[in-house]
PDB file of N, CA and C in Angstrom:
ATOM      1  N   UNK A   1       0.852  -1.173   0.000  1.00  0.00           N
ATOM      2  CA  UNK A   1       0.000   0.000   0.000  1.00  0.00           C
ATOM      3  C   UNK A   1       0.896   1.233   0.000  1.00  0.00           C
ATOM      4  N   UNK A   2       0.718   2.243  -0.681  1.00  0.00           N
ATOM      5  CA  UNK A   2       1.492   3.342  -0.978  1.00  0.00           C
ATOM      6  C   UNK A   2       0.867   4.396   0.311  1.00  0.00           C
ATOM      7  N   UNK A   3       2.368   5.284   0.794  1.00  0.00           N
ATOM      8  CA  UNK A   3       2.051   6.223   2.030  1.00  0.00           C
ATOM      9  C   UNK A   3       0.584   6.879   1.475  1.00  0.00           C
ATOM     10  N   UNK A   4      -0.037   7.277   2.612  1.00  0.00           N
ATOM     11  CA  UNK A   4      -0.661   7.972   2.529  1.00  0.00           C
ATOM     12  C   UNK A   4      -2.006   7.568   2.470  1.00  0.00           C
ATOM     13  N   UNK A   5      -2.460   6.594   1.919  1.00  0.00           N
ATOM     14  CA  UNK A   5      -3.830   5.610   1.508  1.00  0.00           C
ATOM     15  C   UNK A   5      -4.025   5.252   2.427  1.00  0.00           C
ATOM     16  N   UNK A   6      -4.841   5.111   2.837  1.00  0.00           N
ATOM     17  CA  UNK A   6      -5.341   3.840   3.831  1.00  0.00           C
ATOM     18  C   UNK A   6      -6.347   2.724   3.332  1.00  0.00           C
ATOM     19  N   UNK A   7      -6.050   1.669   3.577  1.00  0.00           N
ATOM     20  CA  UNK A   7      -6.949   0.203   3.431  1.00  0.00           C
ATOM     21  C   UNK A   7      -8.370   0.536   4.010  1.00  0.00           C
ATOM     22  N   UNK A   8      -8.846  -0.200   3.439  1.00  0.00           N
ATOM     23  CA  UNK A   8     -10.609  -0.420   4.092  1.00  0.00           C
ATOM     24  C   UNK A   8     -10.551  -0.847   5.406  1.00  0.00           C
ATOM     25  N   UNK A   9      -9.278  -1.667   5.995  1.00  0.00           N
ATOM     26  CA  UNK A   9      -9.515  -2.087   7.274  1.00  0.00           C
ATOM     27  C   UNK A   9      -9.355  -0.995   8.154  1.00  0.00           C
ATOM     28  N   UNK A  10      -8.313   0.166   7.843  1.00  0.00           N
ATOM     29  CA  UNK A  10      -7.625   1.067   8.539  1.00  0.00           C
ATOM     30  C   UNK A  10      -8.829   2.230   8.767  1.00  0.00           C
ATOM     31  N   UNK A  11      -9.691   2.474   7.514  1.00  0.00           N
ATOM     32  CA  UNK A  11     -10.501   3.371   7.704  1.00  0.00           C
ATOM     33  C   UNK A  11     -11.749   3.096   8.697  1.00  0.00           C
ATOM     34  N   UNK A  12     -11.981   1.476   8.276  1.00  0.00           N
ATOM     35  CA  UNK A  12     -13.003   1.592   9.392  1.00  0.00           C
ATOM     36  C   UNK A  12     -12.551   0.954  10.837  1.00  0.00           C
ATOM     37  N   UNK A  13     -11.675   0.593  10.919  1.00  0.00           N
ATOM     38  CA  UNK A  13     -11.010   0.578  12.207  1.00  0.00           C
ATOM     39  C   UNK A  13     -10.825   2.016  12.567  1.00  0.00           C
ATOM     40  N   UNK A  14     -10.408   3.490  12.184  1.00  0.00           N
ATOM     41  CA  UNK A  14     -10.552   5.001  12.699  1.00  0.00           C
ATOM     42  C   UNK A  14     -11.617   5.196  12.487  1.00  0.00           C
ATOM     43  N   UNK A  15     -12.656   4.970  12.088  1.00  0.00           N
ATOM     44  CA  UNK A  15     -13.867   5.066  12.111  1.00  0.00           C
ATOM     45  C   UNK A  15     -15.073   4.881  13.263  1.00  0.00           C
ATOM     46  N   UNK A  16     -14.488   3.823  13.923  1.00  0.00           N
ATOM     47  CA  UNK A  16     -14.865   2.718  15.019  1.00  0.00           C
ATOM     48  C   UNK A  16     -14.450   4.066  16.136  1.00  0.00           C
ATOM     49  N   UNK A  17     -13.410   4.330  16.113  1.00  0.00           N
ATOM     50  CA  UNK A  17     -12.550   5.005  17.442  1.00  0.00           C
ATOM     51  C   UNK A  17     -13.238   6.522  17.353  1.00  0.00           C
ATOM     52  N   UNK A  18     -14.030   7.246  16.415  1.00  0.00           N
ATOM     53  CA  UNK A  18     -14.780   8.399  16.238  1.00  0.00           C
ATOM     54  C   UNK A  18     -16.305   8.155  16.617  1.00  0.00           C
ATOM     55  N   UNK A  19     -16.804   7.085  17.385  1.00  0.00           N
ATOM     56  CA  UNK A  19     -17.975   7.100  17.490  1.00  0.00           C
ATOM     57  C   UNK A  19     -18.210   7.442  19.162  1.00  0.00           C
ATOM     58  N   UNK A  20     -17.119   6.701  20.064  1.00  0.00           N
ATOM     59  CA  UNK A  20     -17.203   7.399  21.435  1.00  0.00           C
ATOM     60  C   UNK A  20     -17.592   9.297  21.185  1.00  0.00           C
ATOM     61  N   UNK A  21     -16.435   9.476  20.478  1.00  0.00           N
ATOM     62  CA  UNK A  21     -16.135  11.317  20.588  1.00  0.00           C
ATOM     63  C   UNK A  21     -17.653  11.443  20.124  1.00  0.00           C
ATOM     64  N   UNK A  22     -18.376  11.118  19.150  1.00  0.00           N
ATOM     65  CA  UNK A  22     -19.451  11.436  18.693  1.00  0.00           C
ATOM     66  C   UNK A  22     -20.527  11.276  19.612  1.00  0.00           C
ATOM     67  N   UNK A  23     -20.297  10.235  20.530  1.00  0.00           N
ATOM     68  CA  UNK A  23     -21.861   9.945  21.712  1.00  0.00           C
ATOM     69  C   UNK A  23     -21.214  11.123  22.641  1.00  0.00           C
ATOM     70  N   UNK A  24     -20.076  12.131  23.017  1.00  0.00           N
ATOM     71  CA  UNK A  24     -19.642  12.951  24.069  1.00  0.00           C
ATOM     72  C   UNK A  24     -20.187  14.571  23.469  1.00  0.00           C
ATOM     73  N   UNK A  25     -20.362  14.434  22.315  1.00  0.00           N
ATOM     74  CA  UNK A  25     -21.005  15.809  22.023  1.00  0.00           C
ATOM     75  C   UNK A  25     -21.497  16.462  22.746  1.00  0.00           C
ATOM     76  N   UNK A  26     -23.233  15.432  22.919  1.00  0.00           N
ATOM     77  CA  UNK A  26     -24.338  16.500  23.625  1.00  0.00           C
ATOM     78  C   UNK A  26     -24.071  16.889  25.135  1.00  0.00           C
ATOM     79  N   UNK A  27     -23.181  15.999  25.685  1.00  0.00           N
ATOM     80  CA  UNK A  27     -22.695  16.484  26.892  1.00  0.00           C
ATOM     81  C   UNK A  27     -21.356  17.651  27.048  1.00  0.00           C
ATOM     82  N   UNK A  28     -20.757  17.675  25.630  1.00  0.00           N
ATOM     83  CA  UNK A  28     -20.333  19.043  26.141  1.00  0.00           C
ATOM     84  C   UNK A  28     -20.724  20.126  25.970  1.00  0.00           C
ATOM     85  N   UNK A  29     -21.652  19.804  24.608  1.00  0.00           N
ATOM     86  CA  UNK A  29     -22.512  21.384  24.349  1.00  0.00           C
ATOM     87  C   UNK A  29     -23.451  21.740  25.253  1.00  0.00           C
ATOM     88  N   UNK A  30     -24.206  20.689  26.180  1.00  0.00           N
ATOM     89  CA  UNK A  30     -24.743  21.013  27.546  1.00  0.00           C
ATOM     90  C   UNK A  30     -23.862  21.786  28.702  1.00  0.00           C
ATOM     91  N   UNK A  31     -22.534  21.112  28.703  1.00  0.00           N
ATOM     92  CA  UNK A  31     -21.406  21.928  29.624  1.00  0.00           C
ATOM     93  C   UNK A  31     -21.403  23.358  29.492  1.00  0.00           C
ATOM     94  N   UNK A  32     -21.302  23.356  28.340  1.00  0.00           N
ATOM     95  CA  UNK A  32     -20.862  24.619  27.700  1.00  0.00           C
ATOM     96  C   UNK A  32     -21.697  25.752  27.714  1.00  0.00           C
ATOM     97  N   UNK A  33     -23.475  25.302  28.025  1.00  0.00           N
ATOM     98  CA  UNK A  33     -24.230  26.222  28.069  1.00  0.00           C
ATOM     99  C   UNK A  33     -24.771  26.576  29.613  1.00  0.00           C
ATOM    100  N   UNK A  34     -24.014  25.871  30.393  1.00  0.00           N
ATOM    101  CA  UNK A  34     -23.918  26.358  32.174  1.00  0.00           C
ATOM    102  C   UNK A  34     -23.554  26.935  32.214  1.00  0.00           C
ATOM    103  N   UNK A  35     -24.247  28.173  33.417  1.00  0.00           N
ATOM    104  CA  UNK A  35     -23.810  29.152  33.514  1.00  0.00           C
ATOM    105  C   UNK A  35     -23.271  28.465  35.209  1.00  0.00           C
ATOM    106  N   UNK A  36     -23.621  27.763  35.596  1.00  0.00           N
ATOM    107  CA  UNK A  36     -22.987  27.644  37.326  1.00  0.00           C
ATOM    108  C   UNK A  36     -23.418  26.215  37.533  1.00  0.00           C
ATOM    109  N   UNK A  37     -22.697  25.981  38.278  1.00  0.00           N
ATOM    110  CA  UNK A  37     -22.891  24.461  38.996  1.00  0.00           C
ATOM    111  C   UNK A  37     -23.603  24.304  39.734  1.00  0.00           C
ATOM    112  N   UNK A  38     -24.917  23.222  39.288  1.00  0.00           N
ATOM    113  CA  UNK A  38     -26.075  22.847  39.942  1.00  0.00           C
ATOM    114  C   UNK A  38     -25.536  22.531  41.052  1.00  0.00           C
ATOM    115  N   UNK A  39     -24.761  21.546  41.234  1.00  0.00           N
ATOM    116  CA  UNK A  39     -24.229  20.718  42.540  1.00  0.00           C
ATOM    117  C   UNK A  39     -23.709  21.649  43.914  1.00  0.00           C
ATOM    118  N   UNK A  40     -23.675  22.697  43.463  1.00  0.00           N
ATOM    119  CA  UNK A  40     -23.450  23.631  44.875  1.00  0.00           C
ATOM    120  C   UNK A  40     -24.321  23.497  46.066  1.00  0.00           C
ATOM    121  N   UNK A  41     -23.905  23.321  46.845  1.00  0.00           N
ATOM    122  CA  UNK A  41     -24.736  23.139  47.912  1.00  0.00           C
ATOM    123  C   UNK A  41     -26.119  23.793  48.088  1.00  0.00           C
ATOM    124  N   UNK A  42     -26.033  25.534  48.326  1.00  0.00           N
ATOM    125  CA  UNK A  42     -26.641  26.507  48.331  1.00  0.00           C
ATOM    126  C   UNK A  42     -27.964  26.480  47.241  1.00  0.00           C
ATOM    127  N   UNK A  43     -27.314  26.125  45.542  1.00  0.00           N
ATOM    128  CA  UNK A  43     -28.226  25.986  44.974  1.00  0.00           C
ATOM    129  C   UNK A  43     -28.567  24.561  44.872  1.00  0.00           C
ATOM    130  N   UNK A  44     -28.127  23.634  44.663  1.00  0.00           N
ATOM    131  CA  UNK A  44     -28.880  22.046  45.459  1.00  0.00           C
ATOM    132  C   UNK A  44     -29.673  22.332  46.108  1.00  0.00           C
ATOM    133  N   UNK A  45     -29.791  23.224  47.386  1.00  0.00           N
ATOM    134  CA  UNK A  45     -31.271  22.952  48.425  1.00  0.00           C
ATOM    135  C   UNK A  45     -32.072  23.953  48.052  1.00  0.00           C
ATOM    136  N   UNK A  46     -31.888  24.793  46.789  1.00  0.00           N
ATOM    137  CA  UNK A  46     -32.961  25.695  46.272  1.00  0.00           C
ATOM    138  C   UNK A  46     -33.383  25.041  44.912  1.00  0.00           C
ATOM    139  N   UNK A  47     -32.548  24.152  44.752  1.00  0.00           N
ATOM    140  CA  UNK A  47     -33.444  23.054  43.354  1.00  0.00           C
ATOM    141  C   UNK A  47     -32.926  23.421  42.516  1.00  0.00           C
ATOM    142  N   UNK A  48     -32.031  24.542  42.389  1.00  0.00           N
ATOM    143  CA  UNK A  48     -31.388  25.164  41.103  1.00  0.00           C
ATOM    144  C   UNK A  48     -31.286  24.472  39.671  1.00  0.00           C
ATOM    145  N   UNK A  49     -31.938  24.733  38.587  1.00  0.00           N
ATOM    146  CA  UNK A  49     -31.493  23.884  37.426  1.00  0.00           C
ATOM    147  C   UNK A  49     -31.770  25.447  36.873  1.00  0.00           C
ATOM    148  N   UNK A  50     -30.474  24.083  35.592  1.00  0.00           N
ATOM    149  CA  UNK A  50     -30.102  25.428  34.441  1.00  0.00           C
ATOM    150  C   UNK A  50     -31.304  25.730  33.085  1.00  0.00           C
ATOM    151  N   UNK A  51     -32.008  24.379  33.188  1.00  0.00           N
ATOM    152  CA  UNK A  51     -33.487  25.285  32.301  1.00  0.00           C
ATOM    153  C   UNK A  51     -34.273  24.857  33.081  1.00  0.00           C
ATOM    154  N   UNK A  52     -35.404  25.827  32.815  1.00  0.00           N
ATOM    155  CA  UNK A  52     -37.104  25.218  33.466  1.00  0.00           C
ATOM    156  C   UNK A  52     -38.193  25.756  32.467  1.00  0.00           C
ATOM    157  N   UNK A  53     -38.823  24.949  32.372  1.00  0.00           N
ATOM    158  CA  UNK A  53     -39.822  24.797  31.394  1.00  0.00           C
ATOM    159  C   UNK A  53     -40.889  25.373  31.031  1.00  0.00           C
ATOM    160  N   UNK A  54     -41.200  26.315  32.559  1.00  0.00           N
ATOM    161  CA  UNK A  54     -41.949  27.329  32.699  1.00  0.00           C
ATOM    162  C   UNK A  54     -41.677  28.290  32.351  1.00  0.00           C
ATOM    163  N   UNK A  55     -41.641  29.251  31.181  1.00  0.00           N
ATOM    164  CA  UNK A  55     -40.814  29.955  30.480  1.00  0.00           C
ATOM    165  C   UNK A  55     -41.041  32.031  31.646  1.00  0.00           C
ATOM    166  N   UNK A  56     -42.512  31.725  32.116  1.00  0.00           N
ATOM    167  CA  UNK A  56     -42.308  32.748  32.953  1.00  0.00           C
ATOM    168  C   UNK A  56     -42.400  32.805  34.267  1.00  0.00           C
ATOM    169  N   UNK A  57     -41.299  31.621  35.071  1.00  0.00           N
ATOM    170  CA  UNK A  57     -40.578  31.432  36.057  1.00  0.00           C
ATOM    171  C   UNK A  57     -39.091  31.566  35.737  1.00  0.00           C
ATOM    172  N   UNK A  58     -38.708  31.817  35.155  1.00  0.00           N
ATOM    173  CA  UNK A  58     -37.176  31.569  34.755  1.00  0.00           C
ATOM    174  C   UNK A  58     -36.597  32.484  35.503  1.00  0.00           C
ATOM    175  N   UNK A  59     -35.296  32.390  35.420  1.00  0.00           N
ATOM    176  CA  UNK A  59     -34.241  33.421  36.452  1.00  0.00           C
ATOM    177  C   UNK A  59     -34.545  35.142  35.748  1.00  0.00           C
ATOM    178  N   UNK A  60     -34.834  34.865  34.469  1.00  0.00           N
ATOM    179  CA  UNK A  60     -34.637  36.226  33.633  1.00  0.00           C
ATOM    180  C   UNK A  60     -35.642  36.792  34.127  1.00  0.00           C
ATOM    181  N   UNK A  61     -36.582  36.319  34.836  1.00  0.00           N
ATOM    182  CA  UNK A  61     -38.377  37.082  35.102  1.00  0.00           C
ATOM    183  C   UNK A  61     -38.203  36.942  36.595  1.00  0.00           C
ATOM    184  N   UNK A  62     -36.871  36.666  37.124  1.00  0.00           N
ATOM    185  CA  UNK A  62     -37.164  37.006  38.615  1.00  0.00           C
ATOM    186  C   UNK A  62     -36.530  38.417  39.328  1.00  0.00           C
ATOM    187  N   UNK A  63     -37.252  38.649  40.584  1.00  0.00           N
ATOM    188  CA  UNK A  63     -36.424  40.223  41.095  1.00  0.00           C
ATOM    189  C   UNK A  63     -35.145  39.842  41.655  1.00  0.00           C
ATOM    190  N   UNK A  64     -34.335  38.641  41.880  1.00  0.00           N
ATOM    191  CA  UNK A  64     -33.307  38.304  42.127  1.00  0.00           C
ATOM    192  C   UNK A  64     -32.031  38.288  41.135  1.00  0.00           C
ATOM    193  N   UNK A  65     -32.263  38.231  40.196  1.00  0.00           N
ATOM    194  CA  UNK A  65     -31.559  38.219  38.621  1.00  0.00           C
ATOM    195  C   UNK A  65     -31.285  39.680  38.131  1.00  0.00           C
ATOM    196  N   UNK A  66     -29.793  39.682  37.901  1.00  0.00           N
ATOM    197  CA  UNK A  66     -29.149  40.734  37.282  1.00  0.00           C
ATOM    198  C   UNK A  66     -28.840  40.288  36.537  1.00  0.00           C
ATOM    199  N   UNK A  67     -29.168  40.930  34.627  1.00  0.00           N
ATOM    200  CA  UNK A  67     -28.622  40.206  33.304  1.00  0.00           C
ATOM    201  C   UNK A  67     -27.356  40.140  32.989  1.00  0.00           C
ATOM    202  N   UNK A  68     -26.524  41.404  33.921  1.00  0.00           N
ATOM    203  CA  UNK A  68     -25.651  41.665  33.447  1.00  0.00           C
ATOM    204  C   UNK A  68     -24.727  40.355  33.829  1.00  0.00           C
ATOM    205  N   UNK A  69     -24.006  39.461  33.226  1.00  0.00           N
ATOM    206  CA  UNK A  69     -22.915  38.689  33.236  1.00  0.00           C
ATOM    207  C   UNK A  69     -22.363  38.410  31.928  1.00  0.00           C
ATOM    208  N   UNK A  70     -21.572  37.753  32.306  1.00  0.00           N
ATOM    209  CA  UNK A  70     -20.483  36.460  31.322  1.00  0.00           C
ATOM    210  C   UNK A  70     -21.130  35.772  30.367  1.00  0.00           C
ATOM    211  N   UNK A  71     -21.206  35.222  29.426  1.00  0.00           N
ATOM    212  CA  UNK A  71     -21.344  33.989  28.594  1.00  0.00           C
ATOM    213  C   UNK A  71     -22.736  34.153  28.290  1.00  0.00           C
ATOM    214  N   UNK A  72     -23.379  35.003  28.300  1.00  0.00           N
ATOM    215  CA  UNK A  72     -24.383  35.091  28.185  1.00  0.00           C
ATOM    216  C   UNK A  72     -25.780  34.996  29.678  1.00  0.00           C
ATOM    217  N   UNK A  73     -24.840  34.718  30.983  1.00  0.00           N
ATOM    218  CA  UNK A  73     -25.415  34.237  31.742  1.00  0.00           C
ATOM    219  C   UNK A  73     -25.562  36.358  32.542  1.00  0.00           C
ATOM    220  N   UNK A  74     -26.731  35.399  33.430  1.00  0.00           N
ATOM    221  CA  UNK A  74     -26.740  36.406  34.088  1.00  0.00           C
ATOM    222  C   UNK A  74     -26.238  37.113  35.715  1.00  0.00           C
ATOM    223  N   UNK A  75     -26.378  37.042  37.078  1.00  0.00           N
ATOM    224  CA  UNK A  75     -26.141  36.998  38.293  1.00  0.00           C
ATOM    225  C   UNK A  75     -27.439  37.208  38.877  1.00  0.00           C
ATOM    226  N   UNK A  76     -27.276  36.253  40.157  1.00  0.00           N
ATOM    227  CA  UNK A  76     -28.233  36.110  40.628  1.00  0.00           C
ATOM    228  C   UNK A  76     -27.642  36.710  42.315  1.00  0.00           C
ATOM    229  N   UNK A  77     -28.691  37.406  43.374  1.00  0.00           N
ATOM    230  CA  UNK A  77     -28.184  38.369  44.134  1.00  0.00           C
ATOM    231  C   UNK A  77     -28.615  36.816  45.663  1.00  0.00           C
ATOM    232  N   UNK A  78     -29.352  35.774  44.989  1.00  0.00           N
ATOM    233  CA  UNK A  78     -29.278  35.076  46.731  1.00  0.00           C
ATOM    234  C   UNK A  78     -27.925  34.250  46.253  1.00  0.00           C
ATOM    235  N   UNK A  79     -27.586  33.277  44.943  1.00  0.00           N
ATOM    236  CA  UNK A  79     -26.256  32.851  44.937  1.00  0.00           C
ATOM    237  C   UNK A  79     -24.683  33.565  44.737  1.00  0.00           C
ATOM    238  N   UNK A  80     -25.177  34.990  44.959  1.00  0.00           N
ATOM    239  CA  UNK A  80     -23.786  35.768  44.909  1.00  0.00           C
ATOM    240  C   UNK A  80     -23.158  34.775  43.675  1.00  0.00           C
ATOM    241  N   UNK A  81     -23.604  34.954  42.745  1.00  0.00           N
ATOM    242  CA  UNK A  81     -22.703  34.513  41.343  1.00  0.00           C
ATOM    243  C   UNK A  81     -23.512  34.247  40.041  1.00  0.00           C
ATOM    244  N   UNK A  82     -23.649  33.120  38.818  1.00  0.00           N
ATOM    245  CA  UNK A  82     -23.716  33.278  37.715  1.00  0.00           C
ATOM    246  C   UNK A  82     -25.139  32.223  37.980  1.00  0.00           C
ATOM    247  N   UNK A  83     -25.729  32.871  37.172  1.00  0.00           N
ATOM    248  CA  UNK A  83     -27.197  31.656  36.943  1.00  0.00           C
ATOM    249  C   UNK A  83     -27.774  32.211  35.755  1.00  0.00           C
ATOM    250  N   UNK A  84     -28.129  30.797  35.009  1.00  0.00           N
ATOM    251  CA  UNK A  84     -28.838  31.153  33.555  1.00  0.00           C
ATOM    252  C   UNK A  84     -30.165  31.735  33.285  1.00  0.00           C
ATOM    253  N   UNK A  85     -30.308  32.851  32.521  1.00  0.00           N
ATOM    254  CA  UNK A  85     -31.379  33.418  32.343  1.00  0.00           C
ATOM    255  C   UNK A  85     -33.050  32.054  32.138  1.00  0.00           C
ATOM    256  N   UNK A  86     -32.699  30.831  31.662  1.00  0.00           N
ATOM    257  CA  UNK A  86     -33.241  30.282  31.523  1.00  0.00           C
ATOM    258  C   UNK A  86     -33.502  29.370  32.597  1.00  0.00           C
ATOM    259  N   UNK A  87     -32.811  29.366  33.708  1.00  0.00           N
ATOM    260  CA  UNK A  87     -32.924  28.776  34.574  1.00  0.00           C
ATOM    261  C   UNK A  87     -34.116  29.106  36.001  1.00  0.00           C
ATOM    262  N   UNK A  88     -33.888  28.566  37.490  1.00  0.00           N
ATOM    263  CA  UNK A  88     -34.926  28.109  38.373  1.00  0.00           C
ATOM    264  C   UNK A  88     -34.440  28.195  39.125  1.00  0.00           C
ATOM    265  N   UNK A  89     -35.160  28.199  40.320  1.00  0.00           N
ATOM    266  CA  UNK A  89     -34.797  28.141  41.908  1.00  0.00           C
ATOM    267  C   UNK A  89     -36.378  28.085  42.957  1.00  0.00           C
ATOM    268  N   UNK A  90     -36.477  27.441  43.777  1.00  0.00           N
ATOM    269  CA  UNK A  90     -37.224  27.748  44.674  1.00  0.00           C
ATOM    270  C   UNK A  90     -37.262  28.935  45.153  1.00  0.00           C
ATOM    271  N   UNK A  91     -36.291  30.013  44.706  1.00  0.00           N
ATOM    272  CA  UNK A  91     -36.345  31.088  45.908  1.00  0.00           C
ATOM    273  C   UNK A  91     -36.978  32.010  44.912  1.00  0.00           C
ATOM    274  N   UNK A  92     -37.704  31.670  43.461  1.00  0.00           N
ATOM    275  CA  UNK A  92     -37.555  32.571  42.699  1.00  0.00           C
ATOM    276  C   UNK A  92     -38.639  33.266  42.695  1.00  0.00           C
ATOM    277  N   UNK A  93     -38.912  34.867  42.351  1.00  0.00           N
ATOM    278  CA  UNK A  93     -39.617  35.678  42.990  1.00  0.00           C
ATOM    279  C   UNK A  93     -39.775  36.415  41.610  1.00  0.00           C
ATOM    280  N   UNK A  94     -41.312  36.958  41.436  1.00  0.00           N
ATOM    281  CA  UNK A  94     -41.731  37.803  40.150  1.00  0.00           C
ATOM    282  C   UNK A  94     -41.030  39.154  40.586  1.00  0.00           C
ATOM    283  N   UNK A  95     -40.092  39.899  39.163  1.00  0.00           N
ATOM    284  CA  UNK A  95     -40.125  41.230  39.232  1.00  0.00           C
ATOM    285  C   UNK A  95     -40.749  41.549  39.422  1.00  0.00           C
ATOM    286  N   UNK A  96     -40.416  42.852  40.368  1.00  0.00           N
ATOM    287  CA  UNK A  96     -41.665  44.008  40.378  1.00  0.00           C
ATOM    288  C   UNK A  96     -41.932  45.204  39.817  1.00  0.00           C
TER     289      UNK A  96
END
């Protein structure tokens, strides 16, 4: 076989080894769209998730939420740090 070619075995043998990376996608483009870590204690016992489904409960429609942040995320004033406009909390409270 001349450099450079690869055999039918070679291709789908690298072929085989691109399907893990391919099932890890949706979990990093999920990573990637956190704005803060559910697992924090603080927000753990307020239920914190990064979407909720109720589109006018979200962090963006609460009086606790400042838009202004990072990555698109916003700050939230009971976790002193970053929470997604699309996101939740038990503590969450209608603007006024």
């Amino acid at each position: 076989m001349s450099a450079g070619k690869l055999s039918r075995r070679e291709a789908i043998e690298r072929g085989i080894l691109l399907v893990p990376a391919f099932a890890l996608l949706p979990s990093l483009a999920k990573a990637a769209e956190a704005c803060a870590d559910p697992t924090d204690s603080l927000r753990s016992s307020l239920h914190y998730t990064e979407q909720y489904s109720d589109t006018t409960k979200t962090c963006s429609a609460c009086g606790f939420f400042d838009a202004d942040g990072d990555k698109g995320c916003g700050t939230c004033k009971i976790f002193s740090g970053p929470a997604n406009p699309k996101g939740h909390c038990d503590s969450w409270a209608a603007k006024s």
